[in-house]
Protein backbone atom coordinates (compact mmCIF):
# COMPACT_ATOMS: atom_id res chain seq x y z
CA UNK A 1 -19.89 54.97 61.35
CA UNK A 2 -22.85 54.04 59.42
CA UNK A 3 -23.86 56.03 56.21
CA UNK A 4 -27.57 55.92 54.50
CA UNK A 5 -27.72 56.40 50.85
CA UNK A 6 -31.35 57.48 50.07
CA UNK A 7 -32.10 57.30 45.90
CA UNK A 8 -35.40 58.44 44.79
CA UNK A 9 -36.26 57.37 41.38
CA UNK A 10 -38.99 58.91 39.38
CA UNK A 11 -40.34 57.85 36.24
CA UNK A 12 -43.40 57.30 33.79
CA UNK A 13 -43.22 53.72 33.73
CA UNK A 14 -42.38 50.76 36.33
CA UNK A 15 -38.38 50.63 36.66
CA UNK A 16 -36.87 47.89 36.64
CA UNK A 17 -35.05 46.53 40.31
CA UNK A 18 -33.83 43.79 39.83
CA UNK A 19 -30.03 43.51 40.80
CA UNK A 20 -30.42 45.67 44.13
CA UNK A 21 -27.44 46.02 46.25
CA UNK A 22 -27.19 43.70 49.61
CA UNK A 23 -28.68 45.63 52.34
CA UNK A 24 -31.17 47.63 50.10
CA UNK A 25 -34.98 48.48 51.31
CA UNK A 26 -37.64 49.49 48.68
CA UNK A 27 -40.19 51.46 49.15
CA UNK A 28 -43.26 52.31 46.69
CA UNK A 29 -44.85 55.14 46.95
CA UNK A 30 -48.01 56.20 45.30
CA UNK A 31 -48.27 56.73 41.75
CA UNK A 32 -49.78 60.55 40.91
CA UNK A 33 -51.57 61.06 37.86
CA UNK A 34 -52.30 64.34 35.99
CA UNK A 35 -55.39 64.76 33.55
CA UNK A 36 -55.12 67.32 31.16
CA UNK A 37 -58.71 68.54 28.81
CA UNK A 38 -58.24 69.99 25.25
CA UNK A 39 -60.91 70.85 23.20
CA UNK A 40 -60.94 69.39 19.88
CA UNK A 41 -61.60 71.95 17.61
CA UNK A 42 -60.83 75.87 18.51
CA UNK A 43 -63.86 76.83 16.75
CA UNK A 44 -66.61 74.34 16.05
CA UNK A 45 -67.89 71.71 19.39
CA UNK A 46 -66.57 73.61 22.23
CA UNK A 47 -68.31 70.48 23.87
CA UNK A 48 -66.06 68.11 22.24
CA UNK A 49 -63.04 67.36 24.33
CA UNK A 50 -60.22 65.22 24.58
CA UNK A 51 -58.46 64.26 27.81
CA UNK A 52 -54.76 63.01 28.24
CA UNK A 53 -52.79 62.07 31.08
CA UNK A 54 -49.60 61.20 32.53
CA UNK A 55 -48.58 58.93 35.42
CA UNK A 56 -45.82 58.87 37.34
CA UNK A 57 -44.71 56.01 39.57
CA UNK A 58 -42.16 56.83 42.50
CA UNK A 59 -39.83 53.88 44.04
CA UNK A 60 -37.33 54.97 47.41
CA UNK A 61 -34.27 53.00 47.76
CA UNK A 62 -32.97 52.74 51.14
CA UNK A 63 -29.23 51.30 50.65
CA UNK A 64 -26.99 50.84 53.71
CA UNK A 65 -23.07 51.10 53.72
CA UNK A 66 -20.16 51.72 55.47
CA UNK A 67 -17.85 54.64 55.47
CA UNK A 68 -15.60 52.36 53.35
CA UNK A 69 -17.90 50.86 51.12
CA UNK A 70 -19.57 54.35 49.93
CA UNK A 71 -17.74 54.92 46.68
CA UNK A 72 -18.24 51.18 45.42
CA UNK A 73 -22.43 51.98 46.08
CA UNK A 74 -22.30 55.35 44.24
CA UNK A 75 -20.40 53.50 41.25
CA UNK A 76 -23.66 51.09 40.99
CA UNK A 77 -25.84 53.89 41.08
CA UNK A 78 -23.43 55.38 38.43
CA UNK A 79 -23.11 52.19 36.24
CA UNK A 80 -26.80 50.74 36.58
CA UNK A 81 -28.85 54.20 35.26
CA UNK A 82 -32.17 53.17 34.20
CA UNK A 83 -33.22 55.16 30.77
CA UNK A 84 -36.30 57.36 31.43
CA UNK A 85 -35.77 57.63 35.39
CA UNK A 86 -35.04 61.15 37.35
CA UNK A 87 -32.59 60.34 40.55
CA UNK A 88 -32.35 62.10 43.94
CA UNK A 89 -29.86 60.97 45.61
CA UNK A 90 -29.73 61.57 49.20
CA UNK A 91 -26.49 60.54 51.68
CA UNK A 92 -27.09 60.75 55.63
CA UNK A 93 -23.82 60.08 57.73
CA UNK A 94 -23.72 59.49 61.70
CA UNK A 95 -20.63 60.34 63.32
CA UNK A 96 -19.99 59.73 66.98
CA UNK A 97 -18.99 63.02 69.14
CA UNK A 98 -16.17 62.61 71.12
CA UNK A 99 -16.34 64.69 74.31
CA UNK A 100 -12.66 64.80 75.08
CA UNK A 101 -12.29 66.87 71.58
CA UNK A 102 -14.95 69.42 71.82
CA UNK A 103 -14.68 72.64 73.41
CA UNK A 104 -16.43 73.02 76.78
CA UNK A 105 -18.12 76.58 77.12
CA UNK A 106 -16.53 78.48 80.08
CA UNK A 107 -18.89 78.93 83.17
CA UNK A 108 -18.36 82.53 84.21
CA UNK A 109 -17.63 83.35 87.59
């Protein structure tokens, strides 16, 4: 059984991958940016304005692993936290149905 381990990292500067995991795909996604407008002065210039904003760049990690190897991936995601980046983590599992063990619906006579 193969299990997925999605990570999305979000943060206002460029994190730093380096040491991925073997079997890792990265994905960059587009940075959003926010521009915010305050005036100045409350009272005097209403026409003079300053403007701020913030970006925020967004990086998906795509790291495969088997059923066995899952706690030794988390542990790296544990260990190698990057200061200033928001995680989602994200785990997909597919399991195989075995017919013989699930119960057949009874066809009414």
């Amino acid at each position: 059984m193969s299990t997925k381990i999605r990570v999305v990292l979000s943060s206002f500067t460029r994190p730093l991958l380096e040491s991925l995991p073997p079997h890792t795909r990265r994905v960059g996604l587009p940075e959003t940016k926010k521009i915010y407008t305050v005036l100045r002065s409350p009272h005097i210039d209403k026409k003079s304005r300053e403007q701020f904003e913030t970006r925020v760049q967004k990086h998906v990690l795509d790291i495969k692993a088997e059923r066995h190897e899952l706690q030794q991936k988390l542990f790296w995601l544990k260990r190698h936290r990057m200061v200033g980046a928001q995680f989602e983590v994200q785990v997909f599992c597919k399991t195989r149905l075995d017919r013989q063990l699930l119960p057949l619906p009874q066809r009414k006579s």
